[in-house]
N, C-alpha and C. Protein backbone atom coordinates (compact mmCIF):
# COMPACT_ATOMS: atom_id res chain seq x y z
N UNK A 1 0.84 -1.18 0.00
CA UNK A 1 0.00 0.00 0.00
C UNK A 1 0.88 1.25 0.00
N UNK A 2 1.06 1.89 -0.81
CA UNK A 2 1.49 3.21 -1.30
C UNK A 2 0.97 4.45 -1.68
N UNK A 3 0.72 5.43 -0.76
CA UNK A 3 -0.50 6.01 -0.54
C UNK A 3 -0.02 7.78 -0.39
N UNK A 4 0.94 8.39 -1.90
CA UNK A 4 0.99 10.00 -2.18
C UNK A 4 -0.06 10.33 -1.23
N UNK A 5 0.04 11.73 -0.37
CA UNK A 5 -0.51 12.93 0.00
C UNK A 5 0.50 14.09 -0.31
N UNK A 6 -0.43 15.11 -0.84
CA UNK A 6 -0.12 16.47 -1.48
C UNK A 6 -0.05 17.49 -0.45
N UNK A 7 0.42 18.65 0.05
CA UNK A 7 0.37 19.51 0.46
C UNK A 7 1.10 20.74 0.13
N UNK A 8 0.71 22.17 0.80
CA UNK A 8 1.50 23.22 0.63
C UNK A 8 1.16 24.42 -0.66
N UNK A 9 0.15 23.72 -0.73
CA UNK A 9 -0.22 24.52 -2.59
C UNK A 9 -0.74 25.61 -1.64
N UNK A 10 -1.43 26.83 -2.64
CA UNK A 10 -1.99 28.29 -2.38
C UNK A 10 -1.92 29.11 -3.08
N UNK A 11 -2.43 30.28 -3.07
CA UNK A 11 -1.89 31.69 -4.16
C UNK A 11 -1.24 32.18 -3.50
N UNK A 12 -0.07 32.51 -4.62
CA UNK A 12 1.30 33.62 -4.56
C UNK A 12 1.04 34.14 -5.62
N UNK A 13 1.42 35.26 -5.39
CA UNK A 13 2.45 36.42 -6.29
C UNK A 13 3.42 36.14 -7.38
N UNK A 14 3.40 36.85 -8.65
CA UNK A 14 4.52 36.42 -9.49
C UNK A 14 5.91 36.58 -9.01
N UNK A 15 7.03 36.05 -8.44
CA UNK A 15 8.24 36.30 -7.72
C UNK A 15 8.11 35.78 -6.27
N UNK A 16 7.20 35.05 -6.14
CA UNK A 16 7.13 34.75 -4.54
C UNK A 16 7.62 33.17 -4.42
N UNK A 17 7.75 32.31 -3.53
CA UNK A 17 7.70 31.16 -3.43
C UNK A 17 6.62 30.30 -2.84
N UNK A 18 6.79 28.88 -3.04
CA UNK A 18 6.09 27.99 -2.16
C UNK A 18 6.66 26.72 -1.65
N UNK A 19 6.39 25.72 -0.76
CA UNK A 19 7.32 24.51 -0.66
C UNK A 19 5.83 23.82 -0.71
N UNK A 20 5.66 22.78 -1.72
CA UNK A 20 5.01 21.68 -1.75
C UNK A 20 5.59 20.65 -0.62
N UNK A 21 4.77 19.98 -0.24
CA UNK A 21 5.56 18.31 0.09
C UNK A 21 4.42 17.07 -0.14
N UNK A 22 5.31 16.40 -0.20
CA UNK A 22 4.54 14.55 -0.79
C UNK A 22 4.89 13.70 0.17
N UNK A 23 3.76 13.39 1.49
CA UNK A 23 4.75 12.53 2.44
C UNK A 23 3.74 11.02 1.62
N UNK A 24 4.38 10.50 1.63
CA UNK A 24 4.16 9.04 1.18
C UNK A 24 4.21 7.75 2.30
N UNK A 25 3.02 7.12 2.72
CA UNK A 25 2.80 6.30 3.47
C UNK A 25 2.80 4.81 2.43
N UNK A 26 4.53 4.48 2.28
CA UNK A 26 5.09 2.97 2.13
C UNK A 26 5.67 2.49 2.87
N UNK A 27 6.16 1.18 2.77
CA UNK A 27 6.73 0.54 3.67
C UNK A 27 8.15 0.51 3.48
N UNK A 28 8.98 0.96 1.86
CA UNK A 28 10.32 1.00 1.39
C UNK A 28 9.95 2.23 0.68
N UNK A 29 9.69 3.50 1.83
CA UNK A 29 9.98 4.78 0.78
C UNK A 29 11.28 5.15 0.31
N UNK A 30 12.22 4.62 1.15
CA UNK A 30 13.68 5.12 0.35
C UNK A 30 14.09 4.85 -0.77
N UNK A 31 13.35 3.58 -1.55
CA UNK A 31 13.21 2.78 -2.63
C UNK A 31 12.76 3.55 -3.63
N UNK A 32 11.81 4.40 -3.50
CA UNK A 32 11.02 5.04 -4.68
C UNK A 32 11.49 6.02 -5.69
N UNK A 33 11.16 6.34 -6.50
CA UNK A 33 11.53 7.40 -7.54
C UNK A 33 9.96 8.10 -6.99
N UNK A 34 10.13 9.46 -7.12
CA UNK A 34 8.93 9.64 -6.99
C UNK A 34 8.97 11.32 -7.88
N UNK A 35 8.18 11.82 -8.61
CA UNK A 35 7.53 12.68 -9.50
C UNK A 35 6.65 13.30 -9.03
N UNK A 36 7.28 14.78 -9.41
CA UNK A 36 6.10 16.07 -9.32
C UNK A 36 5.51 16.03 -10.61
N UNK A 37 4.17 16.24 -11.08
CA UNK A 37 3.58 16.49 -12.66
C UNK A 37 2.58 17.85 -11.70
N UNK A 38 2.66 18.70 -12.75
CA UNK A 38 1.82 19.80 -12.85
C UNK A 38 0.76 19.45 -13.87
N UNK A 39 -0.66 19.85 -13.98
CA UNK A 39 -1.61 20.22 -15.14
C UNK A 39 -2.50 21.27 -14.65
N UNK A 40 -2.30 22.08 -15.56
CA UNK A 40 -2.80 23.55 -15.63
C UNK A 40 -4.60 23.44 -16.59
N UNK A 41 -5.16 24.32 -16.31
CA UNK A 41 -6.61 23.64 -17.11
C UNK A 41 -6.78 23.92 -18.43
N UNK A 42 -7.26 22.77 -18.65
CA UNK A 42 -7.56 22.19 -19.92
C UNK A 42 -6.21 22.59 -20.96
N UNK A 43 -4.90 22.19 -20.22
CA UNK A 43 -3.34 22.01 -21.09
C UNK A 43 -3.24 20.05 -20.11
N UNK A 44 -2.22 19.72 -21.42
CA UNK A 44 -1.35 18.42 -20.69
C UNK A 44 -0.62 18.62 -19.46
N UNK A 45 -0.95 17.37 -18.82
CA UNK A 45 -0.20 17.28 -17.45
C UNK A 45 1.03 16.75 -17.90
N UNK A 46 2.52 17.56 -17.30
CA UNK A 46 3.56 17.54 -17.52
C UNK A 46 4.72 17.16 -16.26
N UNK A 47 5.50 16.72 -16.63
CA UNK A 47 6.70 16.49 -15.42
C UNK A 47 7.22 17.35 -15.33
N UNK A 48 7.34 17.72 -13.81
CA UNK A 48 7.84 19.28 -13.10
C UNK A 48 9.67 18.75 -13.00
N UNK A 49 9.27 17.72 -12.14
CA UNK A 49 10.99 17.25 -11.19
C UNK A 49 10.41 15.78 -10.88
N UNK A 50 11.90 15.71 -10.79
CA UNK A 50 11.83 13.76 -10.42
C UNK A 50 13.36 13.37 -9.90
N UNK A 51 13.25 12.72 -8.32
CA UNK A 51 14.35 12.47 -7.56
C UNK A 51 14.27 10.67 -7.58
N UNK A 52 15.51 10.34 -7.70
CA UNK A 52 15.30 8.91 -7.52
C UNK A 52 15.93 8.24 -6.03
N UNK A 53 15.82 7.23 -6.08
CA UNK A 53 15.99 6.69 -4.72
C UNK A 53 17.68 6.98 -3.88
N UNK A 54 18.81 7.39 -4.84
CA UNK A 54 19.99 7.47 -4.74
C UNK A 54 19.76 9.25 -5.12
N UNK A 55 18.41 10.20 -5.00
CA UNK A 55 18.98 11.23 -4.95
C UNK A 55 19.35 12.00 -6.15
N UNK A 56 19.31 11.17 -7.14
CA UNK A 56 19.23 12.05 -8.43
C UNK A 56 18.17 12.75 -8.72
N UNK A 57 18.79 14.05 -9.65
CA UNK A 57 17.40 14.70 -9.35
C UNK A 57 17.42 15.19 -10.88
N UNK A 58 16.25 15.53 -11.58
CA UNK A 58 15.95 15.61 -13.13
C UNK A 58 14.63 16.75 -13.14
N UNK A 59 14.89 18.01 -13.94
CA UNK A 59 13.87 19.08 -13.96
C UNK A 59 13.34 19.35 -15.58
N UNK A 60 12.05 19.79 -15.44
CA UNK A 60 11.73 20.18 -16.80
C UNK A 60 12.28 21.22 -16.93
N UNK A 61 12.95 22.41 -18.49
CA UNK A 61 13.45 23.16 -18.84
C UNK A 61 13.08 24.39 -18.03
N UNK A 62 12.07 24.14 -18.31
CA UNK A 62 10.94 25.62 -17.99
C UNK A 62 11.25 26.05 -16.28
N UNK A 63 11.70 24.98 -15.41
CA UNK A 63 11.81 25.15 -14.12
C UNK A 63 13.14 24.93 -13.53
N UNK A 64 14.38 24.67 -14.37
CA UNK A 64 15.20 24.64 -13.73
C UNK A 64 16.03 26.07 -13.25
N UNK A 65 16.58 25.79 -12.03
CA UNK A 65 17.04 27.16 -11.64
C UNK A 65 16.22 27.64 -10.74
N UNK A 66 14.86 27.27 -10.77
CA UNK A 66 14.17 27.93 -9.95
C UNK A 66 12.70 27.23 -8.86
N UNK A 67 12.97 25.65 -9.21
CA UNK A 67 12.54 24.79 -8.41
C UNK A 67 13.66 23.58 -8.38
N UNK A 68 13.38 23.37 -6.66
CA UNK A 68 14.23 22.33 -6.17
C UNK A 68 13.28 20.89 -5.25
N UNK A 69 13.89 19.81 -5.92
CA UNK A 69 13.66 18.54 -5.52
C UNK A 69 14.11 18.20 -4.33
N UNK A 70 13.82 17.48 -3.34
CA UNK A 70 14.53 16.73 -2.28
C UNK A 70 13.55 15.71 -1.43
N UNK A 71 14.50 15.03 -0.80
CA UNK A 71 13.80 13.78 -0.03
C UNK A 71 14.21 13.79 1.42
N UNK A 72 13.64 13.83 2.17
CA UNK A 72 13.46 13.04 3.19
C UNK A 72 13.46 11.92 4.09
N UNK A 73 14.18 10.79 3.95
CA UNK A 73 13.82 9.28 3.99
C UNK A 73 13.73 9.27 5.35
N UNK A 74 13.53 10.02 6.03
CA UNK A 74 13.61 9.84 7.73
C UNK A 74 11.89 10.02 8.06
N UNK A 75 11.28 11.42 7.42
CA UNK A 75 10.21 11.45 7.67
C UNK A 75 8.98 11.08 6.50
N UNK A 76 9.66 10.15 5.58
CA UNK A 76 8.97 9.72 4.34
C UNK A 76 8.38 11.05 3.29
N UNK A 77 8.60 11.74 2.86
CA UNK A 77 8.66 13.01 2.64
C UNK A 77 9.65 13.22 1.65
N UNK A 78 8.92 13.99 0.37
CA UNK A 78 9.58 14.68 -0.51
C UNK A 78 9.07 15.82 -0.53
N UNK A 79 9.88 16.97 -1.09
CA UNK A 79 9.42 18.30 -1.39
C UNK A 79 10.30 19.07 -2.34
N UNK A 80 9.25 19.78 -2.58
CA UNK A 80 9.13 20.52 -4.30
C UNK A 80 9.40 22.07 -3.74
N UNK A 81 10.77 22.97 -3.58
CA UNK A 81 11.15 23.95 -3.36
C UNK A 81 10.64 24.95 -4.48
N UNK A 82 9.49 25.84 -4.89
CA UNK A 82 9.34 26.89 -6.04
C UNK A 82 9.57 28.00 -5.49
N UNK A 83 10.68 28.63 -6.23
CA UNK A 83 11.08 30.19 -6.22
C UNK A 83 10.84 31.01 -7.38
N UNK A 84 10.88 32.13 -7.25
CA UNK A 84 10.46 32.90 -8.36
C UNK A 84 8.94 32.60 -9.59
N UNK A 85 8.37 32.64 -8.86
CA UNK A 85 7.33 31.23 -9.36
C UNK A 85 6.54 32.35 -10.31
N UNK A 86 6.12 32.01 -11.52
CA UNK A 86 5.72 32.84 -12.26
C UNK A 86 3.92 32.48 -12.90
N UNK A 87 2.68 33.20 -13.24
CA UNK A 87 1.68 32.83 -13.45
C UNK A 87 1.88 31.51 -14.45
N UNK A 88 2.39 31.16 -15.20
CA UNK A 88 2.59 30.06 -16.13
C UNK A 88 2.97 29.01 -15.69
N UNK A 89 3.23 29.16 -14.35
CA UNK A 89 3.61 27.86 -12.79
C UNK A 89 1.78 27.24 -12.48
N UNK A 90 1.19 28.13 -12.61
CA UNK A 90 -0.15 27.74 -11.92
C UNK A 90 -1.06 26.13 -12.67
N UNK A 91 -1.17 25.93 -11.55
CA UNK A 91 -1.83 24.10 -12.03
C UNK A 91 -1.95 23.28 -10.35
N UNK A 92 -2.38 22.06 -11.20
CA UNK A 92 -2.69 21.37 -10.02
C UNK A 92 -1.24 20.61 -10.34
N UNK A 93 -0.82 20.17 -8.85
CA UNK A 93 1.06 20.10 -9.04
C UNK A 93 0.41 18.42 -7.81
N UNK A 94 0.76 17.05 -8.60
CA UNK A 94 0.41 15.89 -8.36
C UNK A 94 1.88 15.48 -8.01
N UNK A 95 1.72 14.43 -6.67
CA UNK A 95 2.83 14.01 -6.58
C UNK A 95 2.75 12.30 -7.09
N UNK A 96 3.89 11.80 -7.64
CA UNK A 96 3.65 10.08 -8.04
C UNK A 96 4.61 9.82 -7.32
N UNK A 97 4.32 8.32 -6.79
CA UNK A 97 5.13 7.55 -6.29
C UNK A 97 5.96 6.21 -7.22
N UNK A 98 6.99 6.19 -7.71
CA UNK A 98 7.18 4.86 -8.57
C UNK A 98 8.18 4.01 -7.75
N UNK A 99 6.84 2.82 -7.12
CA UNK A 99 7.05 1.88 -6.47
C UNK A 99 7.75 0.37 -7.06
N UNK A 100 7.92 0.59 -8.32
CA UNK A 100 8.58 -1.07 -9.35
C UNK A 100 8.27 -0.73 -10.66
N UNK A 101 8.43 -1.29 -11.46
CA UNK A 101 8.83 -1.06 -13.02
C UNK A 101 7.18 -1.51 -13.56
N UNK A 102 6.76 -0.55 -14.21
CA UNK A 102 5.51 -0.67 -14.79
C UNK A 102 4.36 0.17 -14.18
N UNK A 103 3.22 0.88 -15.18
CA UNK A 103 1.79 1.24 -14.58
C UNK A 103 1.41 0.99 -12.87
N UNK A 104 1.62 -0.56 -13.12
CA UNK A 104 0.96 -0.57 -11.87
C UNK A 104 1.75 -0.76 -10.81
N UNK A 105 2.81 -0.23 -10.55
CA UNK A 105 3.64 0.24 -9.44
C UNK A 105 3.41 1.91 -9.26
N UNK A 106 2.13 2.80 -10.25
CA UNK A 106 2.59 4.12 -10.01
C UNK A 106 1.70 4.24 -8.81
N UNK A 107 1.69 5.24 -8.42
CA UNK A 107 0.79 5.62 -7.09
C UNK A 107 0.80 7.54 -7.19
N UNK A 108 -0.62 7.77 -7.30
CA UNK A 108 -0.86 9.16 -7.16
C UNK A 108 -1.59 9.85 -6.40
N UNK A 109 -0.85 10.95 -6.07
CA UNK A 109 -1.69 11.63 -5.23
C UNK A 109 -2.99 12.65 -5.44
N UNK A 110 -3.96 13.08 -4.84
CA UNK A 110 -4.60 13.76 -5.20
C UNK A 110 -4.35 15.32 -5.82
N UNK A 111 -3.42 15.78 -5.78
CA UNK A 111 -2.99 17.07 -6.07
C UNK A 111 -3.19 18.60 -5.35
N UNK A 112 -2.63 19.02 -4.98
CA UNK A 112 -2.43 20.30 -4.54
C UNK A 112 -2.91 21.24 -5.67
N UNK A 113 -4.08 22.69 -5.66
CA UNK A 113 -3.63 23.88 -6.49
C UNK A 113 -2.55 24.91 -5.87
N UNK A 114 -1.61 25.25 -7.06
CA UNK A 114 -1.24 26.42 -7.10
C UNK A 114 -1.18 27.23 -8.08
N UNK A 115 -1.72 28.66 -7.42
CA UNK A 115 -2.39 29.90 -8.31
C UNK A 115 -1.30 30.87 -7.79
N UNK A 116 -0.45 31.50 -9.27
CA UNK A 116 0.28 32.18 -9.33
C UNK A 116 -0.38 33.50 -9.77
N UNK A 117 -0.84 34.58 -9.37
CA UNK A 117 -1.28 35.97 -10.03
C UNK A 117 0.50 36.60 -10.41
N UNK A 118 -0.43 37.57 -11.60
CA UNK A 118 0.25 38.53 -11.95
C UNK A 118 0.64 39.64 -11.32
């Protein structure tokens, strides 16, 4: 049982920040790869950042420089650092869990909004 929860979303300001986090209730969270995807309405849901179990960490273009990945393995917990966060940030920001190779190892969370004004 692998069970994403979202938190930390809200409205900011264009230039402001936020810290998402994804605490994940597994039994081998240090194991996981786990994925931020944003979808903004009615656009494709896209990959924000993605840390793997050794800590690597991988950003979409549009966000590097100015969001940061990290893990937690103590308090099962990942989080999504956004700085400078700009209206074109705004979406519902989903955290996945990838628990083993294939579909049905993914695990998602319900999603957080965040609303960036101008």
């Amino acid at each position: 049982q692998v069970q994403p929860v979202e938190s930390g979303g809200g409205l900011v300001q264009a230039g402001g920040s936020l810290r998402l986090s994804c605490a994940v209730s597994g039994r081998t969270f240090s194991s996981y790869v786990i994925n931020w995807f944003r979808q903004a309405p009615g656009k494709q849901r896209e990959l924000v950042a993605a840390i793997t179990n050794d800590g690597s960490t991988n950003y979409a273009d549009s966000v590097k420089g100015r969001f940061t990945i990290s893990r937690d393995n103590a308090k099962n917990t990942v989080y999504l650092q956004m700085n400078s966060l700009k209206p074109e940030d705004t979406g519902v920001y989903y955290c996945k869990a990838v628990a083993g190779r294939g579909a049905g190892y993914d695990y998602w969370g319900q999603g957080t909004q965040v609303t960036v004004s101008s």
